[in-house]
Protein backbone atom coordinates (compact mmCIF):
# COMPACT_ATOMS: atom_id res chain seq x y z
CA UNK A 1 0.00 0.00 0.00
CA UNK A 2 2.93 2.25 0.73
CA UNK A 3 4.49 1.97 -2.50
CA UNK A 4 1.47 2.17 -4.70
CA UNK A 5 0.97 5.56 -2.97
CA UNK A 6 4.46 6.52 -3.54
CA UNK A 7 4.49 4.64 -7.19
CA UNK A 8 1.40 7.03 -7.94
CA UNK A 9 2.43 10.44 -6.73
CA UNK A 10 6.08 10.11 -7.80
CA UNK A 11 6.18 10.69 -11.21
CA UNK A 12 7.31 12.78 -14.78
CA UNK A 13 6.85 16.13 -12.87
CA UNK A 14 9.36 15.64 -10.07
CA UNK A 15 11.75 14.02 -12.61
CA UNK A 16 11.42 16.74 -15.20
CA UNK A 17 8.34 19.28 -14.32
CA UNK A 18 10.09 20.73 -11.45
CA UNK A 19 13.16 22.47 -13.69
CA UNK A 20 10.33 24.83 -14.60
CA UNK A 21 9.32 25.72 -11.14
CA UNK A 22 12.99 26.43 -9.85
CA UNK A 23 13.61 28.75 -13.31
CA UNK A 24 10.47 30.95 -12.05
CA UNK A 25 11.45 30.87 -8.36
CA UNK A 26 15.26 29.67 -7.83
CA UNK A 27 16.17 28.49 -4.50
CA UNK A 28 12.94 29.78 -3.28
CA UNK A 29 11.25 26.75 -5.03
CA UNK A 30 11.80 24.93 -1.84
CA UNK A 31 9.12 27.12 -0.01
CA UNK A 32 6.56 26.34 -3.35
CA UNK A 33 7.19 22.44 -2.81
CA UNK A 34 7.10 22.88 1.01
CA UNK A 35 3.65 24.53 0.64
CA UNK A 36 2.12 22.23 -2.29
CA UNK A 37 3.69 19.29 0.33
CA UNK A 38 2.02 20.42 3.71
CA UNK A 39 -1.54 21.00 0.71
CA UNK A 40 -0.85 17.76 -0.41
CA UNK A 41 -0.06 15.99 3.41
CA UNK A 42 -3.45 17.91 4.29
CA UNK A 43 -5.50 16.16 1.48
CA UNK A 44 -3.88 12.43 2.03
CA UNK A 45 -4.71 12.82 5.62
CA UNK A 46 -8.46 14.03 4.76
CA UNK A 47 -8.92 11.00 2.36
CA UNK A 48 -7.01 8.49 5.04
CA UNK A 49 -9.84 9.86 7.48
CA UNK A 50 -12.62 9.82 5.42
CA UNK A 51 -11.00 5.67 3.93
CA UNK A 52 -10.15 4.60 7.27
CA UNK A 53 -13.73 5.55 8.74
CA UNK A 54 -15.82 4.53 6.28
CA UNK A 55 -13.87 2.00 3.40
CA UNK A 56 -15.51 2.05 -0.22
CA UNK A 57 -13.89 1.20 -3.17
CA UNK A 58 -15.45 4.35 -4.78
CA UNK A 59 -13.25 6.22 -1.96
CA UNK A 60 -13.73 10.18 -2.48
CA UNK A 61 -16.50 9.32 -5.00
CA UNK A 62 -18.47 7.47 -2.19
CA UNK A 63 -18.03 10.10 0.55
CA UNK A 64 -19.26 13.13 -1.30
CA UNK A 65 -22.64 10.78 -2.25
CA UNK A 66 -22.71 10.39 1.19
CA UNK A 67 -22.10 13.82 2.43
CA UNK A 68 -23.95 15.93 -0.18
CA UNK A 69 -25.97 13.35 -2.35
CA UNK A 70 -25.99 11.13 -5.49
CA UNK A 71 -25.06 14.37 -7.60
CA UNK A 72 -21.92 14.74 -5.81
CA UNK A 73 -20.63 11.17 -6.06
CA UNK A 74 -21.54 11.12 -9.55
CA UNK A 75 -20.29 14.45 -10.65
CA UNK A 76 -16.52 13.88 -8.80
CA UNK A 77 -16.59 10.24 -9.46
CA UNK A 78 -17.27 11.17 -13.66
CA UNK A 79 -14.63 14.11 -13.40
CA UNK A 80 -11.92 11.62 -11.84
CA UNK A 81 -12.48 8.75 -14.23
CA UNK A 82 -12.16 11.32 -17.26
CA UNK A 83 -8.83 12.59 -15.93
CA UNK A 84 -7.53 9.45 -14.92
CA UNK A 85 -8.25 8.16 -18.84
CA UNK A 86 -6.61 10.78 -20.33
CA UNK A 87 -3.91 10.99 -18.18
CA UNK A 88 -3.09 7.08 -18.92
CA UNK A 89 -3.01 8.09 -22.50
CA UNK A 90 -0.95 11.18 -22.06
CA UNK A 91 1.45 8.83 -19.79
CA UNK A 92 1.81 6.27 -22.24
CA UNK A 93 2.51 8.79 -25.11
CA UNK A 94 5.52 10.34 -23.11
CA UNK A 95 6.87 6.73 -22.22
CA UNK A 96 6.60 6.18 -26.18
CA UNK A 97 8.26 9.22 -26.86
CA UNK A 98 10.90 8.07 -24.15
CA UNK A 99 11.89 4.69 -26.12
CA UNK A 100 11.61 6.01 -29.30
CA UNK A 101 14.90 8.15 -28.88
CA UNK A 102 16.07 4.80 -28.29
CA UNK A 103 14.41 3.18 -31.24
CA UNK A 104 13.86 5.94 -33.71
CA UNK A 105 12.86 3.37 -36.57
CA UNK A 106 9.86 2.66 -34.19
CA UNK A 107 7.01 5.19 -34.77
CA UNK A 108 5.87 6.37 -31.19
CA UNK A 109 2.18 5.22 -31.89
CA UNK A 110 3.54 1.66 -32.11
CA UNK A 111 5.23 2.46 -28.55
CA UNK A 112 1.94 3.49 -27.40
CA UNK A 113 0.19 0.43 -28.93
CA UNK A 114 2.51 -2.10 -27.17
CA UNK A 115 2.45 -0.21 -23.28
CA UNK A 116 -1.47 0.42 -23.39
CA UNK A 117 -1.64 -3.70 -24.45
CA UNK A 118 0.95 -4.51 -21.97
CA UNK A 119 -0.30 -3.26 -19.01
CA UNK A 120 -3.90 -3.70 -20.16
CA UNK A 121 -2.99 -7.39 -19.62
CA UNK A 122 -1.44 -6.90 -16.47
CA UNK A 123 -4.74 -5.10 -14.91
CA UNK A 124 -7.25 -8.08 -16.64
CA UNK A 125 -5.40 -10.55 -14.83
CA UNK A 126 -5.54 -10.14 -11.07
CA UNK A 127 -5.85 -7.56 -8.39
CA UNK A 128 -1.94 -9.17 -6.64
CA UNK A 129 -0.53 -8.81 -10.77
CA UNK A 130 -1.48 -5.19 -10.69
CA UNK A 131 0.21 -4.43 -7.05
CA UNK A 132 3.32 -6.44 -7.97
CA UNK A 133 4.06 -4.55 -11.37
CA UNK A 134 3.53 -1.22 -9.60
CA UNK A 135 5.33 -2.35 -6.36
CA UNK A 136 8.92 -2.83 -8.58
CA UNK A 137 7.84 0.26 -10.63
CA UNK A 138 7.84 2.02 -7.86
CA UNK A 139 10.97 0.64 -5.75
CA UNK A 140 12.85 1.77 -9.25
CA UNK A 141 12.01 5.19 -8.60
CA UNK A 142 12.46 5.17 -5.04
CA UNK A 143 15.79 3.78 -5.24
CA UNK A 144 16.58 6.24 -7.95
CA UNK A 145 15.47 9.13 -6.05
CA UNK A 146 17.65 7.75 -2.69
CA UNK A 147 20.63 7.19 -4.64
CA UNK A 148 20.09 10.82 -6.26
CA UNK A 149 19.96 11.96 -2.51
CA UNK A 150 23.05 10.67 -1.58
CA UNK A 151 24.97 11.50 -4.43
CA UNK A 152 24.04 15.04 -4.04
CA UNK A 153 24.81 14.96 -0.25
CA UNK A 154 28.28 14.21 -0.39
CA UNK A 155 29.12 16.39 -3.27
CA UNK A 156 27.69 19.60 -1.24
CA UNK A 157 29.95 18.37 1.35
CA UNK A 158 32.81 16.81 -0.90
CA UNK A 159 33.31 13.27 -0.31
CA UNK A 160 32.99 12.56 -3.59
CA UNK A 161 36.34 11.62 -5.21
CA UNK A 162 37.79 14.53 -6.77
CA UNK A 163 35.22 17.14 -6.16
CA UNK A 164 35.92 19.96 -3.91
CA UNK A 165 33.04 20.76 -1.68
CA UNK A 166 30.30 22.78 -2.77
CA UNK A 167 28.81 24.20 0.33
CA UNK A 168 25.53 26.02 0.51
CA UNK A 169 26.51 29.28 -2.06
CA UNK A 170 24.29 28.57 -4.52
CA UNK A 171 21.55 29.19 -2.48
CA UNK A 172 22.55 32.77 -1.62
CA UNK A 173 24.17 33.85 -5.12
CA UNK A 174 22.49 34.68 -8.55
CA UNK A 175 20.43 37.19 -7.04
CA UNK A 176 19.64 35.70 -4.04
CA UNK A 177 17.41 32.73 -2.12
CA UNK A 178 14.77 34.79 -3.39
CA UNK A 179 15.85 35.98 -7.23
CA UNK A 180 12.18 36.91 -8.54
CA UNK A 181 10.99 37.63 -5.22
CA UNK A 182 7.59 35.88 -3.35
CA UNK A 183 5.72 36.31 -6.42
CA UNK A 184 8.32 33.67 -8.01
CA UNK A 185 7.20 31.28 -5.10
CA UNK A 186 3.65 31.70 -5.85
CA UNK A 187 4.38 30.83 -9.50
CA UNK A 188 6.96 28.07 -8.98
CA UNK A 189 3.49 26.62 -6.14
CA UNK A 190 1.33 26.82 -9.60
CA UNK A 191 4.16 24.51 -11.25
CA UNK A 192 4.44 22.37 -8.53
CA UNK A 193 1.25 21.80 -6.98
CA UNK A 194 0.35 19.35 -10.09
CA UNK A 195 3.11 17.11 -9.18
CA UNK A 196 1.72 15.89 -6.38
CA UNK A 197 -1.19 14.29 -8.00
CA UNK A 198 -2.28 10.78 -7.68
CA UNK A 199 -1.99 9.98 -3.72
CA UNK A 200 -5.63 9.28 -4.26
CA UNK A 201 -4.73 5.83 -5.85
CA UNK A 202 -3.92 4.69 -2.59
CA UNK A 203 -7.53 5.19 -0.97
CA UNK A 204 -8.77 3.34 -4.05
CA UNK A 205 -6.32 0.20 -3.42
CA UNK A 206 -7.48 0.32 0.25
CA UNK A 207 -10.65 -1.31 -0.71
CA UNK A 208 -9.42 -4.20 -1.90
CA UNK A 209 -6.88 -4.81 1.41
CA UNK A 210 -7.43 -7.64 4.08
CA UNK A 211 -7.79 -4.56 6.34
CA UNK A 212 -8.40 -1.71 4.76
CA UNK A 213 -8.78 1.21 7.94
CA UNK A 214 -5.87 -0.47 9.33
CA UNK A 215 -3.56 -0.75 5.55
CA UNK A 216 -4.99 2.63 4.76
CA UNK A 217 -3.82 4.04 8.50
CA UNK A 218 0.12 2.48 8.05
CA UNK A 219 0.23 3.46 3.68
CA UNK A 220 -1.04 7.23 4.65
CA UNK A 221 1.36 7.80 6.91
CA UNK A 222 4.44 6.12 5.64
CA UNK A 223 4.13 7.84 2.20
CA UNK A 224 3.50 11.30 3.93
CA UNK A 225 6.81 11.83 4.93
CA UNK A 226 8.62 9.95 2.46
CA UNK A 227 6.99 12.05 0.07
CA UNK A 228 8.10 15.29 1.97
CA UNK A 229 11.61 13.76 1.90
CA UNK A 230 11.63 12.81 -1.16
CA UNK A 231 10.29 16.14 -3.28
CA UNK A 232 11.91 18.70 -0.96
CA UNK A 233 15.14 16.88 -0.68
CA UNK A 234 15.58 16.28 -4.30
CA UNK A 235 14.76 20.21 -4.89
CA UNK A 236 17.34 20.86 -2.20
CA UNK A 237 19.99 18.92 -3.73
CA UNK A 238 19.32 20.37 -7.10
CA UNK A 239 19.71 23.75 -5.93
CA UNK A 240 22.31 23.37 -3.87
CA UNK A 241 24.69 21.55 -5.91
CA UNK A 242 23.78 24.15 -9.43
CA UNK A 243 23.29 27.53 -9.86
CA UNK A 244 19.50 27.73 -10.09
CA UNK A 245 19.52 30.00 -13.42
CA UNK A 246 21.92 27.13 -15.44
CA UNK A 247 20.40 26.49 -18.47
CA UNK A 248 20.47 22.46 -17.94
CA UNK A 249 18.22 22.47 -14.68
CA UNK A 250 15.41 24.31 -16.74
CA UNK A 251 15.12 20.62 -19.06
CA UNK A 252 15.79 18.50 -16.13
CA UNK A 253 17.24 19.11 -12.48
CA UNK A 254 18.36 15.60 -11.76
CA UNK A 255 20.34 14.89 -14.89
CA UNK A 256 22.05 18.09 -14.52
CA UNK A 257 22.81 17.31 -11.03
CA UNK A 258 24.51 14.12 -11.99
CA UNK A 259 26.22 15.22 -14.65
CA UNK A 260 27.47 17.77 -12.58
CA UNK A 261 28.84 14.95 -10.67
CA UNK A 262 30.18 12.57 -13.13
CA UNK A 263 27.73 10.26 -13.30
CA UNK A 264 28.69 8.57 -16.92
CA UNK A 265 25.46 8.54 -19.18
CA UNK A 266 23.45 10.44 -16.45
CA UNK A 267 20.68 11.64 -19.28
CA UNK A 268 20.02 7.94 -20.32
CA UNK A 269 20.15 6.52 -16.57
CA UNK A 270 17.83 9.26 -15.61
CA UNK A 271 15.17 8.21 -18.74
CA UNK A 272 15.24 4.54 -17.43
CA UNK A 273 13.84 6.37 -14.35
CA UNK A 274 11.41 8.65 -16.38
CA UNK A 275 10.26 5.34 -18.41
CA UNK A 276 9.58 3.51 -15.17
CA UNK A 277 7.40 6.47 -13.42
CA UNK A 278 5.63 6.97 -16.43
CA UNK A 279 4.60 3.07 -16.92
CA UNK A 280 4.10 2.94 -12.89
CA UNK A 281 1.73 5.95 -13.36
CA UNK A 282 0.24 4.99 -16.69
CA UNK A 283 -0.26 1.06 -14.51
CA UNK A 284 -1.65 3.18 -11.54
CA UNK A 285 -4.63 5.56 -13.22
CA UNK A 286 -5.48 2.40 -15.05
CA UNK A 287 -6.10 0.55 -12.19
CA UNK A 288 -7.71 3.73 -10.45
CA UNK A 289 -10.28 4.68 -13.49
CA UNK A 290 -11.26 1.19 -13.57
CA UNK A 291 -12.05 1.08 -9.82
CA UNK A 292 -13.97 4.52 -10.24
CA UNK A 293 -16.40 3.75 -12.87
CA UNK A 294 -16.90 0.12 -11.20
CA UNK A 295 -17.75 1.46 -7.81
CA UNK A 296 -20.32 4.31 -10.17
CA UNK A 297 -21.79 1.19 -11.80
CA UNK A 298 -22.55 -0.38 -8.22
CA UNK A 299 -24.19 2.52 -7.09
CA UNK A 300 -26.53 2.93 -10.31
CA UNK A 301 -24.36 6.17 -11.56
CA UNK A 302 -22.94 3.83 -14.65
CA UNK A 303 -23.46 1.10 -17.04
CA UNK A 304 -24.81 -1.84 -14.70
CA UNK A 305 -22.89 -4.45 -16.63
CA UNK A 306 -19.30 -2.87 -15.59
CA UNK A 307 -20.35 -3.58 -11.69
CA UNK A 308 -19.50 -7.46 -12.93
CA UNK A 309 -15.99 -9.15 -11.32
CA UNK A 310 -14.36 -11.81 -13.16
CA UNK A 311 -13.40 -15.34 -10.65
CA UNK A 312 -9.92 -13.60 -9.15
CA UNK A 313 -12.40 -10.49 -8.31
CA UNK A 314 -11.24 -7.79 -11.06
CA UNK A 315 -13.82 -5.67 -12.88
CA UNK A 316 -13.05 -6.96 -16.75
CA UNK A 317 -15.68 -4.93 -18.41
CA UNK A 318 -14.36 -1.55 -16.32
CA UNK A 319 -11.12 -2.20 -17.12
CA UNK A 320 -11.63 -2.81 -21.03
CA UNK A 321 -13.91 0.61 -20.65
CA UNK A 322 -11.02 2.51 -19.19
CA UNK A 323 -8.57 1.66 -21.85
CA UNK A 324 -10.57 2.67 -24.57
CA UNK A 325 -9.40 6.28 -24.98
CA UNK A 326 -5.57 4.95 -24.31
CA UNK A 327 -6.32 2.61 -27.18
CA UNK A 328 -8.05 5.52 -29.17
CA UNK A 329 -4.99 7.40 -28.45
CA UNK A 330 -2.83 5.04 -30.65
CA UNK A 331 -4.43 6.75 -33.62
CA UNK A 332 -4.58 10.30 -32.56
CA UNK A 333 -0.77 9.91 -32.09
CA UNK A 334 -0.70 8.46 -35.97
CA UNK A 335 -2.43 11.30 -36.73
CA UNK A 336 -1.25 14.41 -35.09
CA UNK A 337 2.02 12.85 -33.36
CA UNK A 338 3.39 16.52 -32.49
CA UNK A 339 0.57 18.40 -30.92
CA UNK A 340 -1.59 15.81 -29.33
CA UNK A 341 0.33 15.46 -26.15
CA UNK A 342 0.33 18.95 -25.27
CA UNK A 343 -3.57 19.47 -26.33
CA UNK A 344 -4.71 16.39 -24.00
CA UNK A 345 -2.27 17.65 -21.32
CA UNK A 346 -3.96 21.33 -21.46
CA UNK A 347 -7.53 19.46 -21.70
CA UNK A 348 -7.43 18.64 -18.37
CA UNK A 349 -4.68 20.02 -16.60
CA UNK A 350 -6.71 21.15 -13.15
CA UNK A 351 -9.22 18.30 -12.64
CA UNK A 352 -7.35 17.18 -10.41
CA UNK A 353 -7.35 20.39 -8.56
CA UNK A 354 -11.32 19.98 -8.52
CA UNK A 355 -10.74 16.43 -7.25
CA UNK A 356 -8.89 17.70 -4.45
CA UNK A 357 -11.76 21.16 -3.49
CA UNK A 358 -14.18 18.18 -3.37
CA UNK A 359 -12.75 16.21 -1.03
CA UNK A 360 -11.48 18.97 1.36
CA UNK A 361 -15.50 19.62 1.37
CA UNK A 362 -16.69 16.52 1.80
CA UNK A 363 -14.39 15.97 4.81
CA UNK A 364 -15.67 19.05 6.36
CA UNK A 365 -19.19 17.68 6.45
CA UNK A 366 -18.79 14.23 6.76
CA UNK A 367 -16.11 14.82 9.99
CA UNK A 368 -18.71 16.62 11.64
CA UNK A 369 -21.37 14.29 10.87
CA UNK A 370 -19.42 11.43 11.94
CA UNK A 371 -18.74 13.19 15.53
CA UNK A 372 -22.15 13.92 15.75
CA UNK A 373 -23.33 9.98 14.84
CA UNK A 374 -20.08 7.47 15.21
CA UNK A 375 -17.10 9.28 16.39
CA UNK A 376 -15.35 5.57 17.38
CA UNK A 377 -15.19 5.53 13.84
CA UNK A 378 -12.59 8.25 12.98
CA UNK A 379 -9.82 6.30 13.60
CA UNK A 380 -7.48 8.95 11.70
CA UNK A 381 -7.99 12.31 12.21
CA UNK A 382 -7.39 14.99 10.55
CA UNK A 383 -5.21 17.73 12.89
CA UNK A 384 -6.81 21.03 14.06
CA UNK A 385 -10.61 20.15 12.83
CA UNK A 386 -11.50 22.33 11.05
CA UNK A 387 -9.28 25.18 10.52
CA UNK A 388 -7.38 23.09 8.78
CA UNK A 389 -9.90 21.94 6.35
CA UNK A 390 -10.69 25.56 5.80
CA UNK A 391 -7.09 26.41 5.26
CA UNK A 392 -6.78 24.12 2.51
CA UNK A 393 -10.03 25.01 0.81
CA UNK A 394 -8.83 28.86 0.74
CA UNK A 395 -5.48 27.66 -0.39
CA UNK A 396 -7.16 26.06 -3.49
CA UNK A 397 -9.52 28.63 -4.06
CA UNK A 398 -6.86 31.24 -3.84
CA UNK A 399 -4.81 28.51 -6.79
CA UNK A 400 -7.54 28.55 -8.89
CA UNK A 401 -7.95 32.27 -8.90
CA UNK A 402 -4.38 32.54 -9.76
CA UNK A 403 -4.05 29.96 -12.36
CA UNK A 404 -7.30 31.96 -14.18
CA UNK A 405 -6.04 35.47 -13.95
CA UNK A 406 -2.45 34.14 -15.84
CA UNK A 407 -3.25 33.97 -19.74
CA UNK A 408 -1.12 30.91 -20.58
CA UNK A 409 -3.08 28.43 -17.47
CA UNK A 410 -6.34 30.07 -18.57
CA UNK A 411 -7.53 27.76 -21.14
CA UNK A 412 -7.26 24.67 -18.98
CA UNK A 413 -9.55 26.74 -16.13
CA UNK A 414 -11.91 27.60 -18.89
CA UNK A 415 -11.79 23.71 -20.38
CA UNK A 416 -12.01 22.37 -16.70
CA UNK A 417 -15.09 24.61 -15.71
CA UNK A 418 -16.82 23.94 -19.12
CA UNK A 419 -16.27 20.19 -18.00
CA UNK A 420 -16.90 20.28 -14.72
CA UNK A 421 -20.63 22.16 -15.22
CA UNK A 422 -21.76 19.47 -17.83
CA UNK A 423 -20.62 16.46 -15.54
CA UNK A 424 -22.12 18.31 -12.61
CA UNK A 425 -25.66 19.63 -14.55
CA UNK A 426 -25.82 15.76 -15.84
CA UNK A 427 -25.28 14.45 -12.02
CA UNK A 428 -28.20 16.99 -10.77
CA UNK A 429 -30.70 16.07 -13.70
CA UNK A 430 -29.95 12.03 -12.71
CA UNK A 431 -30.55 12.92 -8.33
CA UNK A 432 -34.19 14.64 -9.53
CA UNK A 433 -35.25 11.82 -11.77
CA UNK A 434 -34.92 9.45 -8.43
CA UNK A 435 -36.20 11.88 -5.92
CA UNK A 436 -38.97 12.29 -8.05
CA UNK A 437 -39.32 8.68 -8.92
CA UNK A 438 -39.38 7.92 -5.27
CA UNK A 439 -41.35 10.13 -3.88
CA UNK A 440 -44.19 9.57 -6.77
């Protein structure tokens, strides 16, 4: 449970992603990924409260039904599946793109062919294949990320053989810890905030533990602070060890890092890594979208024939559903094999944001429900109930605001709140058909 929650939030925008948050804020990056961490720490723990107290395999989905109605769990339950499609196609395009530098005689939509069949396979066949694929996946990047730890330790303080000791004086020069000021924070926190996506997949696993409140309880708080250890101590490595404003950080921190070291054939080391999160992560929303739109199909929000399970208990029909667009995908990258990336990328670039306002408020009502009804239930807690809660919903609120008002994040606002009012006008139209229904 702890590494699929690691495998799933550890991904292509630590590895690469974050070069772009520490051009717009140098050193002070480490204050954006220490924010977006505590956000992200405060939405795990929410979900691990909400999981733990009440296990569903619909997670999130199945709490805001509870807490607010059927048009809640169907409208976040819809959103999530959508971005958790797309994003499997996105992830398997960028693992194509990966192996066909390797293989440029190999089209990329053949790439994208063979990983979407691939793990496809692995997800049909049983609910142990699917947490043993991602479990490796994920110890690759973990050990990857530990090794780039070290590394980067002991040439600040010079260990290394050869290498004088770098100290701490690239925090301080090149204008400063602070070289665009706080506003570069608050754009390198618009970066990073993103990267911490897909924690959820862990609530969604729960379900299918021997003990879910108590796996749940253990995973939730393991991957917490590794996760905090992990981000903020890669960021502080990168910009410790490089100037923040060198041109190779900007396309990605860690191979500049250890190149900077002497790591021999750091750039291809470093895209075995990138390969690895991006299959782990393409492996992981596969197995989450699948989970979503079963757990909608149990509670009469989808097609009833994906609530079926196959013998070794995996939902078949779901899963074949939840490929479909990463097998549509194949031909979209035949088509347009330059632009299509970006445009599904931009499509739905802050669902996941939504995702997260949605759970913060259905933890806020649900908590106090549950305090009111069953408080031996809430077995973890979220701290400082609910200021806390409040905090983070003003946080996102205040993101969202931000990400609108900039012209080049505007489109995927605009996209996202076009989406989200269809899902959400469908969900409302479906919970007045059955009120009506039952109370005629």
């Amino acid at each position: 449970m702890t590494m699929i929650g690691l495998g799933g939030a550890i991904g292509a925008g630590l590895f690469v992603g974050s070069g772009a948050a520490i051009a717009v804020a140098g050193p002070g990056v480490l204050i954006s990924f220490v924010l977006a961490a505590l956000l992200t720490v405060l939405i795990m723990r929410m979900m691990g409260e909400m999981s733990a107290a009440l296990p569903a395999a619909g997670s999130f989905s199945t709490h805001a039904e509870r807490a607010w109605g059927s048009w809640a769990g169907f409208t976040i339950g819809w959103l999530y599946w959508i971005l958790m499609v797309v994003v499997t196609a996105i992830e398997a395009m960028g693992a194509a793109v990966i192996v066909n530098g390797w293989l440029p005689g190999v089209d990329t939509w053949v790439w994208v062919l063979l990983f979407m069949t691939a793990l496809t396979a692995a997800n049909l066949a049983t609910v142990s294949a699917f947490g043993e694929f991602e479990f490796w996946l994920a110890v690759l990047k973990v050990g990857a990320i530990i090794g780039f730890l070290v590394l980067g330790t002991l040439a600040v303080v010079g260990v290394l053989p050869g290498e004088k000791a770098i100290g701490l004086k690239n925090l301080t020069a090149q204008g400063g810890f602070l070289p665009h000021g706080w506003s570069g924070v608050v754009s390198g926190l618009l970066i990073v905030v993103f990267s911490f996506g897909g924690i959820e997949i862990v609530t969604l696993a729960a379900a299918e533990s021997k003990d879910p409140a108590r796996a749940l309880g253990s995973a939730m708080r393991s991957a917490m602070w590794r996760l905090l250890l992990f981000y903020i101590g890669s960021m502080a490595v990168t910009v410790t060890v490089l100037p923040w404003n060198d041109s190779e950080v900007g396309k990605s921190p860690f191979v500049a890092v250890l190149e900077r070291i002497g790591v021999p054939g750091a750039a291809q080391v470093m895209n075995v890594v990138l390969l690895a999160a991006l299959l782990s992560a393409l492996n992981a929303n596969l197995y989450a979208s699948s989970r979503m739109i079963h757990s909608l199909a149990q509670r009469g929000e989808a097609p009833q024939a994906l609530r079926k399970l196959s013998r070794t208990g995996v939902p078949r029909l779901a899963v074949l559903v939840s490929v479909a667009f990463g097998f549509f995908s194949v031909l979209l990258n035949f088509a347009w094999p330059d632009t299509v990336f970006l445009w599904l990328l931009n499509s739905v670039g802050t669902i996941g944001l939504v995702v997260w306002i949605a759970v913060a408020a259905t933890q806020l009502r649900l908590r106090s429900q549950m305090e009111r009804t069953a408080p031996e239930r809430l077995r973890l807690r979220v701290w400082c109930f609910p200021w806390l809660t409040i905090l983070a919903l003003a946080t996102m609120a205040v993101v969202i605001a931000l990400l609108a008002a900039d012209a080049a994040t505007r489109p995927q606002i605009v996209s996202t709140g076009l989406l989200t009012a269809v899902v959400l006008a469908q969900g409302v139209v479906r919970h007045r058909r059955r009120s009506t229904t039952r109370t005629g």
